[in-house]
C-alpha atoms as a PDB file:
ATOM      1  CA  UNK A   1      -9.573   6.253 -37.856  1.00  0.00           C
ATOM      2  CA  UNK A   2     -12.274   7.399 -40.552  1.00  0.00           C
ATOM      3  CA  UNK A   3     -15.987   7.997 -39.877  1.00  0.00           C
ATOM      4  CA  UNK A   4     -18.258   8.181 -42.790  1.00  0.00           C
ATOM      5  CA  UNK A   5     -21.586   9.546 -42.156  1.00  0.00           C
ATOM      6  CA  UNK A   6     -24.604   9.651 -45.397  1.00  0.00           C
ATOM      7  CA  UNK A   7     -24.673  13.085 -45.615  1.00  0.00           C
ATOM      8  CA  UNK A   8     -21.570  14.587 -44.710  1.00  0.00           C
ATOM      9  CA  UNK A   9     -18.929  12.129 -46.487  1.00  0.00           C
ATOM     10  CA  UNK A  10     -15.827  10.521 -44.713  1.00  0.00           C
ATOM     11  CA  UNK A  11     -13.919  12.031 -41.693  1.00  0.00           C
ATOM     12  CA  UNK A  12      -9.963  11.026 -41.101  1.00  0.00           C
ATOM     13  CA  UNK A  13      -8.631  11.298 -38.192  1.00  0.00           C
ATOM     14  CA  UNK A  14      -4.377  11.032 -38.248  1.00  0.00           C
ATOM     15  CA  UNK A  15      -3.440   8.765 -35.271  1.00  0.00           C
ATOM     16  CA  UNK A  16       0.036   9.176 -34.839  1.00  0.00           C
ATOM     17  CA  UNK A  17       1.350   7.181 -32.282  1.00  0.00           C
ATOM     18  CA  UNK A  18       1.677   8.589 -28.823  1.00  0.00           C
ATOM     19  CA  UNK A  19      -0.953  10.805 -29.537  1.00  0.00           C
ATOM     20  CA  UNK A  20      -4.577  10.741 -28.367  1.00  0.00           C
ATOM     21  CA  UNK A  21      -7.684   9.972 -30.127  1.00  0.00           C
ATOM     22  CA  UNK A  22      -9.658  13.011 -31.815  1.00  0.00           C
ATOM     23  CA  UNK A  23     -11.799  13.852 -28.945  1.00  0.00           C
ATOM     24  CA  UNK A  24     -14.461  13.856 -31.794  1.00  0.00           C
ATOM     25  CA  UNK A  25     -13.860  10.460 -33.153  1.00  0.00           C
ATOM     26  CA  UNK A  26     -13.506   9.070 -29.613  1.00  0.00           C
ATOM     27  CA  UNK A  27     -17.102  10.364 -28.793  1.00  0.00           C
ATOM     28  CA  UNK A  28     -18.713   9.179 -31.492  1.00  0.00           C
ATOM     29  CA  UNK A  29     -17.226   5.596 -31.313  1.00  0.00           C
ATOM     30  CA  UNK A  30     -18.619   5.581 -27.963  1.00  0.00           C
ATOM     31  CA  UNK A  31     -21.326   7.242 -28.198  1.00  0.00           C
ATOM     32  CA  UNK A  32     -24.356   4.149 -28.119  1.00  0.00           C
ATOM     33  CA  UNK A  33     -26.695   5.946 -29.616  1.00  0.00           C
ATOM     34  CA  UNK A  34     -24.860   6.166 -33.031  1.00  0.00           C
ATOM     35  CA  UNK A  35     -24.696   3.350 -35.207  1.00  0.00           C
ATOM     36  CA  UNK A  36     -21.826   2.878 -37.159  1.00  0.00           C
ATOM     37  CA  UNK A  37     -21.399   0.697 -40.058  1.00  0.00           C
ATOM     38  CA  UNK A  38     -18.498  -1.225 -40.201  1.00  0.00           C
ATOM     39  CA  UNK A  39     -17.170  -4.728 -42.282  1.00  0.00           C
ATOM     40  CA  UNK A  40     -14.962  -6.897 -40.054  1.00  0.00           C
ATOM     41  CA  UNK A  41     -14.721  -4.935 -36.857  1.00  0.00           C
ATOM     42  CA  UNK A  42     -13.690  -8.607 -34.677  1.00  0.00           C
ATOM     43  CA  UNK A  43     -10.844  -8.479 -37.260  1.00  0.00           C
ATOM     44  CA  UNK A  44      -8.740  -6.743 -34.908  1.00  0.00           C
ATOM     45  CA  UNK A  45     -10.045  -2.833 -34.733  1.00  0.00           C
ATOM     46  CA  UNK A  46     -11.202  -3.396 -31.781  1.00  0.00           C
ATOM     47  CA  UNK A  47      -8.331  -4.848 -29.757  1.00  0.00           C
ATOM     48  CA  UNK A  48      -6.530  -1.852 -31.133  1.00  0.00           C
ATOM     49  CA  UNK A  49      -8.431   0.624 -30.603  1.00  0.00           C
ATOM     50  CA  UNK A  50      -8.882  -0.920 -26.980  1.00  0.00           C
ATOM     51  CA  UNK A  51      -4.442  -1.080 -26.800  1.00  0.00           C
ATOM     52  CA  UNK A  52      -3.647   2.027 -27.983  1.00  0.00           C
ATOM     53  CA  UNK A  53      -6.834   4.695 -26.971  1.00  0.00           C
ATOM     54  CA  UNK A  54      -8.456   2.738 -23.876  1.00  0.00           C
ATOM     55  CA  UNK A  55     -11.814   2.727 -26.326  1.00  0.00           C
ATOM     56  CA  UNK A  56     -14.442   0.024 -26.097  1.00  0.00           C
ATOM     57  CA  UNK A  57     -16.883   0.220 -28.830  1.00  0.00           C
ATOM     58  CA  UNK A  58     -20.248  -0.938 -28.127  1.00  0.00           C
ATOM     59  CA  UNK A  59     -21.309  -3.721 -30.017  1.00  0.00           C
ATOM     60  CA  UNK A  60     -25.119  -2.855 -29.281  1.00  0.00           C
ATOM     61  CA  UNK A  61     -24.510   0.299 -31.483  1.00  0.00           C
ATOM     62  CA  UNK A  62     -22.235  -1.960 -34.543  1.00  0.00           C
ATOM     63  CA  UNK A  63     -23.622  -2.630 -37.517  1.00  0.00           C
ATOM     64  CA  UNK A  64     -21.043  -5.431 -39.248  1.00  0.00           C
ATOM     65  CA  UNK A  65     -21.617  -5.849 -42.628  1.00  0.00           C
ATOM     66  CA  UNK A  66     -19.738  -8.868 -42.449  1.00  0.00           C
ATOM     67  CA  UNK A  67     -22.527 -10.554 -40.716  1.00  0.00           C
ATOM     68  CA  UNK A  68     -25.181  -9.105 -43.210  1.00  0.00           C
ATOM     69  CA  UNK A  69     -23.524 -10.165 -46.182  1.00  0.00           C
ATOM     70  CA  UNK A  70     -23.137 -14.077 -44.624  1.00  0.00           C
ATOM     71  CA  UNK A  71     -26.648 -13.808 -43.903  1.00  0.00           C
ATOM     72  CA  UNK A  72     -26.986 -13.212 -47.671  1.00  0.00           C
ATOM     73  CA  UNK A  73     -25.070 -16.574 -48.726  1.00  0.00           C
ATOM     74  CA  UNK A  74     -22.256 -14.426 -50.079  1.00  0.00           C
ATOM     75  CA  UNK A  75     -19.017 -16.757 -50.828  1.00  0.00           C
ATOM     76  CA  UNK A  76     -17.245 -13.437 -50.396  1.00  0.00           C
ATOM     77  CA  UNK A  77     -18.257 -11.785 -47.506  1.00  0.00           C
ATOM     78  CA  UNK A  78     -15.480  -8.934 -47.212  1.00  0.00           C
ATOM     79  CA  UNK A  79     -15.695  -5.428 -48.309  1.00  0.00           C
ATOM     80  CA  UNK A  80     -15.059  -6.199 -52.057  1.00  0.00           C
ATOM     81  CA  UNK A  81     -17.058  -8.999 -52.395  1.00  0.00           C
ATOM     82  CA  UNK A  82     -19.883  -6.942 -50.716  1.00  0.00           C
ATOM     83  CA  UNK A  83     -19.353  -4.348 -52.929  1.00  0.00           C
ATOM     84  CA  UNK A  84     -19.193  -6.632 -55.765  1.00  0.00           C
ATOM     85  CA  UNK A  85     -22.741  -8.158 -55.532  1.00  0.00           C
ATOM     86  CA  UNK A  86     -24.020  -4.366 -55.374  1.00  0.00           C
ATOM     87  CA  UNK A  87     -21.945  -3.511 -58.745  1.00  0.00           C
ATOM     88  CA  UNK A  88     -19.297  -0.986 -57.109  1.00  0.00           C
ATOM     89  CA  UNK A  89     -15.577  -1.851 -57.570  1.00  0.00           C
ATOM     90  CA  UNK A  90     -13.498  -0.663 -54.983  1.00  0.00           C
ATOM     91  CA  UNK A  91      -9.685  -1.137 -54.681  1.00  0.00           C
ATOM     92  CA  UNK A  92      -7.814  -3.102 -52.476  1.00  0.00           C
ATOM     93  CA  UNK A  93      -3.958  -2.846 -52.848  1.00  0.00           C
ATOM     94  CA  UNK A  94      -2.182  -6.171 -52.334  1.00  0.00           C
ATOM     95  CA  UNK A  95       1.630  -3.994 -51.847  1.00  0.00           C
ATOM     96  CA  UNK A  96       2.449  -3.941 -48.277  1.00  0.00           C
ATOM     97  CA  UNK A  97       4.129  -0.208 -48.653  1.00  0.00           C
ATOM     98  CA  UNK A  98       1.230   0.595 -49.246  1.00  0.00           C
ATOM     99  CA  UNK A  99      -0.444   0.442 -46.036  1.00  0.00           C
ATOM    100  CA  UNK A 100       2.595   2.235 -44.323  1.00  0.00           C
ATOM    101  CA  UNK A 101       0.121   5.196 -42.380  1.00  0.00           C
ATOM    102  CA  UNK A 102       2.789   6.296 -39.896  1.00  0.00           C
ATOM    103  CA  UNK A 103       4.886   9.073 -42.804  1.00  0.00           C
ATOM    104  CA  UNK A 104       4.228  12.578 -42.276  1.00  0.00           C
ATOM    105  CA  UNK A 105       1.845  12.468 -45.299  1.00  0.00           C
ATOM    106  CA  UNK A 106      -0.765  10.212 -46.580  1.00  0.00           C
ATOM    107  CA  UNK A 107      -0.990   9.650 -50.160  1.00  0.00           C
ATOM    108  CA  UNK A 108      -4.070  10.463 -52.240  1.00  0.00           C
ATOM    109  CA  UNK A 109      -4.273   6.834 -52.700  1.00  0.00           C
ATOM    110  CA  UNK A 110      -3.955   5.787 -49.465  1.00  0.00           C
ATOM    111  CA  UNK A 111      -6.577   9.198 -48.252  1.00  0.00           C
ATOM    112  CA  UNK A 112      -9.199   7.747 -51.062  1.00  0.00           C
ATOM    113  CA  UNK A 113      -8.357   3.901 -49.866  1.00  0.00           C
ATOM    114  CA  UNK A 114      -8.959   5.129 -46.093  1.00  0.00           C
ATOM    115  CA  UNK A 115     -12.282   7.125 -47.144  1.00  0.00           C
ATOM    116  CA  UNK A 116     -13.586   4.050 -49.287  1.00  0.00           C
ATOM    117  CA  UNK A 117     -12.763   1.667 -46.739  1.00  0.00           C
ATOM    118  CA  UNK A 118     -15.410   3.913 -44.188  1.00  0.00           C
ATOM    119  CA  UNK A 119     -17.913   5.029 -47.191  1.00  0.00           C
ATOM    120  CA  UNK A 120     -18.901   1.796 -48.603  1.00  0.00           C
ATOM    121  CA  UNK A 121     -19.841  -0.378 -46.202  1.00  0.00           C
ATOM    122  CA  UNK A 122     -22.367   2.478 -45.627  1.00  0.00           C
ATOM    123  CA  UNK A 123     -23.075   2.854 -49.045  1.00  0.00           C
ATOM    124  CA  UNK A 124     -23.406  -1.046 -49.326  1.00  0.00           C
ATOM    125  CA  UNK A 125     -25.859  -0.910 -46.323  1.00  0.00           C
ATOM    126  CA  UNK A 126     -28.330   1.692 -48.053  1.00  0.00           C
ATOM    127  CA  UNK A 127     -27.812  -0.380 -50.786  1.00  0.00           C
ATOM    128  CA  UNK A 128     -29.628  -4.025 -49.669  1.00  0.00           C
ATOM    129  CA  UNK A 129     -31.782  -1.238 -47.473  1.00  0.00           C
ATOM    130  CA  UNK A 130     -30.417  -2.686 -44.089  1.00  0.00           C
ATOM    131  CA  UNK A 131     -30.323   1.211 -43.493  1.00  0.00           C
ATOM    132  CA  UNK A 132     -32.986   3.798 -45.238  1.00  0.00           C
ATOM    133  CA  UNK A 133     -30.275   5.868 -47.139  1.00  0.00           C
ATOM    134  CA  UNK A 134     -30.633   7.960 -50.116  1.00  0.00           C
ATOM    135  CA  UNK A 135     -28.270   5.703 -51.823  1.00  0.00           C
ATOM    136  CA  UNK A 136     -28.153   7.880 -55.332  1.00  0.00           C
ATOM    137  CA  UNK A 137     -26.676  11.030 -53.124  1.00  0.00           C
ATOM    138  CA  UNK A 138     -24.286   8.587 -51.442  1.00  0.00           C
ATOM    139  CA  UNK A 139     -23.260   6.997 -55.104  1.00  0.00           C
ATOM    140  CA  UNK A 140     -22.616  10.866 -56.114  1.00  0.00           C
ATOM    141  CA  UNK A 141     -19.977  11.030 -53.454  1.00  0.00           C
ATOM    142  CA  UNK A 142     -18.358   8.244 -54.418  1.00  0.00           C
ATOM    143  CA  UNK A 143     -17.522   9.636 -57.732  1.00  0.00           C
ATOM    144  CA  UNK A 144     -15.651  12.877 -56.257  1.00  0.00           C
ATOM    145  CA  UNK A 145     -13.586  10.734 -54.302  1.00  0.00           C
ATOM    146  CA  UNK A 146     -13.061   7.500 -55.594  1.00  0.00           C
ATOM    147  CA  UNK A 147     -12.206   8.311 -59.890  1.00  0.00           C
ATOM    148  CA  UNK A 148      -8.763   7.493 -60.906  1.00  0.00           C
ATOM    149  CA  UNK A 149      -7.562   6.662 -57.842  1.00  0.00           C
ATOM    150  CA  UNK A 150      -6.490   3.068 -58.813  1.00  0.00           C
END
């Protein structure tokens, strides 16, 4: 599970299975007084999170950017084709070992995939000013994470 927040940067939280949720993350998915940002949430996050943790996110307190960026007439309305009508490029591995997130240790790749996947549809939501962000502090992030990680 990763949170990103605009000031702070991207938290990860390992969810091994068996084990329970960060008893941070779990309070501030639930929490309904934080928004959180998200792109595609109904595209299956939140059965799983409901499965595995018992976790209902309310959808009062989403903000899908999914939705936004159909409201926008986007042809591409997922993450990279959001972040391709603001002028980011952001990588998306097509290799399915790469998605493998139950070893004992995360790649840097996958760490900086997991982080990007949580920072820019935040970053993209400052961006078309859906949220007032200060989007040239949250752009500065994304270069100490994000360089040569392709």
């Amino acid at each position: 599970v990763q949170i990103a927040t605009p000031t702070d940067g991207v938290f990860l939280f390992r969810c091994l299975p068996g084990e329970p949720l960060h008893p941070v993350a779990r309070s501030v998915l639930t929490d309904w007084n934080i928004t959180k940002v998200c792109s595609g949430y109904d595209n299956g996050d939140c059965a799983r999170l409901w499965e595995t943790y018992s976790i209902e996110v309310p959808r009062e307190s989403l903000l899908d950017m999914h939705d936004e960026a159909r409201d926008r007439g986007l042809q591409r309305y997922g993450l990279k084709g959001m972040c391709e009508d603001c002028g980011y490029a952001i990588y998306k591995p097509k290799n399915p070992n790469f998605f493998y997130w139950s070893r004992n240790f995360l790649k840097k790749s996958q760490i900086r995939y997991a982080a990007a996947d949580a920072w820019f549809p935040l970053l993209v939501a400052g961006y078309w000013d859906v949220l007032d962000l200060d989007v040239d502090e949250m752009e500065d992030y994304v270069s100490h994470f994000w360089v040569g990680s392709q």
